[in-house]
C-alpha atoms as a PDB file:
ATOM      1  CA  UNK A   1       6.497   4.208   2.001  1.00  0.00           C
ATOM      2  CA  UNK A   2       6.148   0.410   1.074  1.00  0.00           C
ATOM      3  CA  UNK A   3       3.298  -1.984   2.763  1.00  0.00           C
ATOM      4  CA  UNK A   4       6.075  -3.265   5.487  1.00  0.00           C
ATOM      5  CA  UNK A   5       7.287   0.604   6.468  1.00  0.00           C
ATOM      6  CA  UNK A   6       3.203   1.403   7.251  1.00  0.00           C
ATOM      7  CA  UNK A   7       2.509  -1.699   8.771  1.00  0.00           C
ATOM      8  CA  UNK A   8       5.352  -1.305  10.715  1.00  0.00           C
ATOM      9  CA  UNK A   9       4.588   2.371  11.690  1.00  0.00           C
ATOM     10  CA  UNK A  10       1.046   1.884  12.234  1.00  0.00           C
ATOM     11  CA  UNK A  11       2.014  -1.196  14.782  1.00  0.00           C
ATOM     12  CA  UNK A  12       4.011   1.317  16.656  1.00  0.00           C
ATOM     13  CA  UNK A  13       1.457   3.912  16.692  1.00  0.00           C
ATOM     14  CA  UNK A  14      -1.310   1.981  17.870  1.00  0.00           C
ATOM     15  CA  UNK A  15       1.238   0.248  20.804  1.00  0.00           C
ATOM     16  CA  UNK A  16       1.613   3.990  22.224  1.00  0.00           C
ATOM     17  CA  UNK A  17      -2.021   4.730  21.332  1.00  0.00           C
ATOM     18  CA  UNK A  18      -3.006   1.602  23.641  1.00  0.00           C
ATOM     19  CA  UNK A  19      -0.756   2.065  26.514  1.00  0.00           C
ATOM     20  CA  UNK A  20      -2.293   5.593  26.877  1.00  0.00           C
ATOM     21  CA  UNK A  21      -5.894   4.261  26.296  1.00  0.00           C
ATOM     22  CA  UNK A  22      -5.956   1.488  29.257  1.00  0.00           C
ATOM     23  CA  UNK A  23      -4.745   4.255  31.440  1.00  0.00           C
ATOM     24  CA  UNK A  24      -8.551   5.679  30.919  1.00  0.00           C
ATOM     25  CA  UNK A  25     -10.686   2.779  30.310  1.00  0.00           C
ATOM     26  CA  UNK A  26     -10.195  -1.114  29.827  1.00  0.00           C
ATOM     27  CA  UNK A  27     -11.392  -3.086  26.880  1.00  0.00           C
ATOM     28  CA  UNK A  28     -11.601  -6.765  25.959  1.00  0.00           C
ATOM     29  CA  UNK A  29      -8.844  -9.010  24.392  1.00  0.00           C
ATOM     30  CA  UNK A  30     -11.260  -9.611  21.482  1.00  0.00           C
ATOM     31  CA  UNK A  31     -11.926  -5.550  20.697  1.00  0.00           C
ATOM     32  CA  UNK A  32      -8.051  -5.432  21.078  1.00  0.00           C
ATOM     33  CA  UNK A  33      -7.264  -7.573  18.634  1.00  0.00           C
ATOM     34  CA  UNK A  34     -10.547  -6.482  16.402  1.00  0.00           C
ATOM     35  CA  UNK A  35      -9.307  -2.782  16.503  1.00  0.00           C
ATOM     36  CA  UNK A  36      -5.813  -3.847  15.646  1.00  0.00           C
ATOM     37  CA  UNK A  37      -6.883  -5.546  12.967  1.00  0.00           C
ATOM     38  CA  UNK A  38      -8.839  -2.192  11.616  1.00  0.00           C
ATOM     39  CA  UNK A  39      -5.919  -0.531  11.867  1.00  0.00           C
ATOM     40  CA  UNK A  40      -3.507  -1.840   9.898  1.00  0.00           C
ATOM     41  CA  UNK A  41      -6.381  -2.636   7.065  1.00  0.00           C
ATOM     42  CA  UNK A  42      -6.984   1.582   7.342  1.00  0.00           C
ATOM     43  CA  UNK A  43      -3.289   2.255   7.629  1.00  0.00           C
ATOM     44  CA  UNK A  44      -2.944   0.801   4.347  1.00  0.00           C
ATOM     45  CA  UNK A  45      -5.875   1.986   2.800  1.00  0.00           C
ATOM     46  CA  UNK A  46      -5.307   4.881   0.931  1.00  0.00           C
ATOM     47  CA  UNK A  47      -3.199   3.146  -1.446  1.00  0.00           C
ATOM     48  CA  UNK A  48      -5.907   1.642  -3.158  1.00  0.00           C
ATOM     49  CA  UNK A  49      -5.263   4.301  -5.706  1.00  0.00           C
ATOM     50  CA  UNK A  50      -2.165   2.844  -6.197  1.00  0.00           C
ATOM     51  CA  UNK A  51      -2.320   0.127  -8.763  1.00  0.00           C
ATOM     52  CA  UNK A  52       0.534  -2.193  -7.836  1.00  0.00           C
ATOM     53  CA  UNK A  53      -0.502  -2.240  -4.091  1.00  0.00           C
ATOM     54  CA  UNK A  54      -1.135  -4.894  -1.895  1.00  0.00           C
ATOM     55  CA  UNK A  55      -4.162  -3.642  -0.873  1.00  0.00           C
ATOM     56  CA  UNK A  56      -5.737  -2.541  -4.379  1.00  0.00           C
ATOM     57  CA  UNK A  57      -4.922  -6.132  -5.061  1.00  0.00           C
ATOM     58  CA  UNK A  58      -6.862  -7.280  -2.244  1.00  0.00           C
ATOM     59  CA  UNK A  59      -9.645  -4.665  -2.974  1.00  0.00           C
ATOM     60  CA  UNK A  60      -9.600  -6.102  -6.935  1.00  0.00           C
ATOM     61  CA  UNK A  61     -10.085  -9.936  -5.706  1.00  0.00           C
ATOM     62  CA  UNK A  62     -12.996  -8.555  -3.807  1.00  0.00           C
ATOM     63  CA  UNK A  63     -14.802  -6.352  -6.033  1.00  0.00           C
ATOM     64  CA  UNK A  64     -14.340  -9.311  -8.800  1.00  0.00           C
ATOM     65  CA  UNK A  65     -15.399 -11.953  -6.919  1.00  0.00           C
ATOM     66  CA  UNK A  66     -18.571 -10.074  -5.838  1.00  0.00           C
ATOM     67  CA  UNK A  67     -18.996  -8.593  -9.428  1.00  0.00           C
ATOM     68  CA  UNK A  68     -19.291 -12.340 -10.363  1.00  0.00           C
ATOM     69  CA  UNK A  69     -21.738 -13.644  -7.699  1.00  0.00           C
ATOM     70  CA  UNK A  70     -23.872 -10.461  -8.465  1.00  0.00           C
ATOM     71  CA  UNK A  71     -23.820 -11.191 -12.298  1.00  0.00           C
ATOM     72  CA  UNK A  72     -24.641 -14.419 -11.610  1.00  0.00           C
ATOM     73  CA  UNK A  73     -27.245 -13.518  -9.311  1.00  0.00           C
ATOM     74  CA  UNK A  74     -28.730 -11.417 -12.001  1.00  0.00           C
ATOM     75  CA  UNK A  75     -29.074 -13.638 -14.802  1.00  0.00           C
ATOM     76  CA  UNK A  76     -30.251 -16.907 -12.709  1.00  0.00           C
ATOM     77  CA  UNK A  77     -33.098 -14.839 -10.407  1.00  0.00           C
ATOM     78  CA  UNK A  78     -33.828 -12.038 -13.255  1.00  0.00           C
ATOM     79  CA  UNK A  79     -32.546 -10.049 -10.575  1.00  0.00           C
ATOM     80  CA  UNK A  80     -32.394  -6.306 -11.412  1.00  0.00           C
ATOM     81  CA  UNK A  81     -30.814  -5.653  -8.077  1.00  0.00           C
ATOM     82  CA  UNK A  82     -28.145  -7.307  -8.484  1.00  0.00           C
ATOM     83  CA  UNK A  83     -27.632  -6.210 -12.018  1.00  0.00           C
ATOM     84  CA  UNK A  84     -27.373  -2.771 -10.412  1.00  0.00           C
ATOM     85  CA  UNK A  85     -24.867  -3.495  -7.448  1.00  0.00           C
ATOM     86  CA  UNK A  86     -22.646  -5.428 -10.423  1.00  0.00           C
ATOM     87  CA  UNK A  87     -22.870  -2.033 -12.288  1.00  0.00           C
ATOM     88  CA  UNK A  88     -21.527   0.164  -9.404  1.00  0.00           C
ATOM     89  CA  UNK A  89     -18.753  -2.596  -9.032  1.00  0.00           C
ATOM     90  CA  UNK A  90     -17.668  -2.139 -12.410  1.00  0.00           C
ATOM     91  CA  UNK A  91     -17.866   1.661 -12.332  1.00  0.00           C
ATOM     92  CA  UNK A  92     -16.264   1.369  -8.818  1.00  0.00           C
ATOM     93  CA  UNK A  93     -13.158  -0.696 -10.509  1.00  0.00           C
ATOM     94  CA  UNK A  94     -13.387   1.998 -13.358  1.00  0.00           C
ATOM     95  CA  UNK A  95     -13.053   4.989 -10.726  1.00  0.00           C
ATOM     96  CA  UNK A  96      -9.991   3.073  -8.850  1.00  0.00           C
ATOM     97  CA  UNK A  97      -7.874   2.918 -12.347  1.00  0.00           C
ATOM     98  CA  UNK A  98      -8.548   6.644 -12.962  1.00  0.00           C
ATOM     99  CA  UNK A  99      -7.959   7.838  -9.409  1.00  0.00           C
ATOM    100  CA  UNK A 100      -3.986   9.474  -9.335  1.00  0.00           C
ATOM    101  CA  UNK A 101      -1.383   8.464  -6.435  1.00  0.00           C
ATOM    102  CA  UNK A 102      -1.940  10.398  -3.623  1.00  0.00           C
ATOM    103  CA  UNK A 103      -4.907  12.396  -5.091  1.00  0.00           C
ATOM    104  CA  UNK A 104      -8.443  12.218  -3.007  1.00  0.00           C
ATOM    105  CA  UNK A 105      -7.875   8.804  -1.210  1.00  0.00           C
ATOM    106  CA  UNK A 106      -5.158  10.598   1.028  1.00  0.00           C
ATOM    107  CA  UNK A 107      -6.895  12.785   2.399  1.00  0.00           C
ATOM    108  CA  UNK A 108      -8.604  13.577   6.151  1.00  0.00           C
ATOM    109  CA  UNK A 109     -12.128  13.522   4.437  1.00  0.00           C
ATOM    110  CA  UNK A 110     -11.167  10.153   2.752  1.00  0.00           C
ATOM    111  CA  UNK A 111     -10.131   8.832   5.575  1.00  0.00           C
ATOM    112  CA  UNK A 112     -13.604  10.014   7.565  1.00  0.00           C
ATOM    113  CA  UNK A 113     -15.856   8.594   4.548  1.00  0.00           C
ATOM    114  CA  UNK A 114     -13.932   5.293   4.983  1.00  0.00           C
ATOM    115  CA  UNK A 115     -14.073   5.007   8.656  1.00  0.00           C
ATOM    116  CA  UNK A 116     -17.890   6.020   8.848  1.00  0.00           C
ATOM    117  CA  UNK A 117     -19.805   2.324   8.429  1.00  0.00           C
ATOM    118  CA  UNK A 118     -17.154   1.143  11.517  1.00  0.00           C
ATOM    119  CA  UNK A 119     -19.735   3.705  13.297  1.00  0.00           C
ATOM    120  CA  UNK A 120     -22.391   1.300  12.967  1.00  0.00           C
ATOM    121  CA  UNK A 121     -20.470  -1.923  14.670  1.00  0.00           C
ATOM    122  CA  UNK A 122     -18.921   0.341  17.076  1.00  0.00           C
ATOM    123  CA  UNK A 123     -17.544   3.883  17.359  1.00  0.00           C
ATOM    124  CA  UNK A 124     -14.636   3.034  19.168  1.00  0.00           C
ATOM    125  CA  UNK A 125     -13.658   1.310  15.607  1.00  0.00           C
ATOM    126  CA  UNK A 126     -14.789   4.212  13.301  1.00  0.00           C
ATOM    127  CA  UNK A 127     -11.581   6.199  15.850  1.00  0.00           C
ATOM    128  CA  UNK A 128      -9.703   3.300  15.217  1.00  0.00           C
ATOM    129  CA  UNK A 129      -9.787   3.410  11.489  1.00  0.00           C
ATOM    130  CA  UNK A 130      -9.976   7.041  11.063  1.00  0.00           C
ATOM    131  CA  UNK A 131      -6.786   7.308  12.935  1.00  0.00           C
ATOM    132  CA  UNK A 132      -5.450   4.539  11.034  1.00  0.00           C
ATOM    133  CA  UNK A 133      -5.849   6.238   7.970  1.00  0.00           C
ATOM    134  CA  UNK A 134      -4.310   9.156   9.456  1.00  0.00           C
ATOM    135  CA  UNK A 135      -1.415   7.445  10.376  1.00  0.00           C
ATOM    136  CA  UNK A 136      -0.823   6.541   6.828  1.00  0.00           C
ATOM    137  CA  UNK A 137      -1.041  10.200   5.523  1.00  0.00           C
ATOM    138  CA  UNK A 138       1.803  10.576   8.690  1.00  0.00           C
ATOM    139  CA  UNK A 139       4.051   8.220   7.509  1.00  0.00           C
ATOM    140  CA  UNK A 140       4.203   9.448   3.393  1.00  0.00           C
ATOM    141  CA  UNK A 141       5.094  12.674   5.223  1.00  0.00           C
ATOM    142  CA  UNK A 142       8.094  11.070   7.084  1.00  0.00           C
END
């Protein structure tokens, strides 16, 4: 499925998830729109192991735009920090290029690893991820 055909999904899935949810509890316009947000960033997620994707492009920009700073940071400061953390980005862009389509990224476990630092803002938004994930290994299946 393309980026439009899980964004799409994912919008529909987390209408019905929300119209059962305020049934139970209410929550704020802002942690609405925060968690919707998550959601469609998780539902696309595990195609970061797919080369041409939107998000891998995204995730590239990123990790090359911090890879620079950190450099940077490095060789100004002497910094051996941040000689380290532009290390692991390297190896981290290295590990994305050898990582197959539809190989360890789309997967439940995956999907939990990703989701676990929303635990630290808020668990309501580690569910919201985690199931967003999940709702991308869904829709492949459709």
């Amino acid at each position: 499925m393309n980026k439009l055909g899980h964004i799409l999904f994912a919008t529909f899935i987390f209408t019905a998830i929300y119209i059962i949810i305020t049934n139970f509890m209410t929550l704020e316009t802002p942690k609405i729109l925060i968690a919707f947000f998550i959601f469609i960033i998780y539902s696309l997620l595990p195609d970061i192991d797919k080369n041409n994707s939107w998000i891998r492009k995204q995730l590239n920009n990123i990790i090359m735009g911090l890879l620079l700073f950190f450099t940077i940071i490095s060789i100004v400061n002497k910094d051996k920090i941040a000689l380290i953390i532009a290390a692991i980005l390297i190896i981290a862009e290295i590990v994305l290029t050898l990582i197959k389509h539809r190989g360890p990224v789309h997967s439940l476990i995956f999907g939990v690893i990703a989701s676990t630092p929303l635990l630290f803002i808020d668990p309501f938004f580690f569910f919201t991820g985690l199931i967003g994930v999940l709702t991308h290994l869904l829709a492949d299946k459709i």
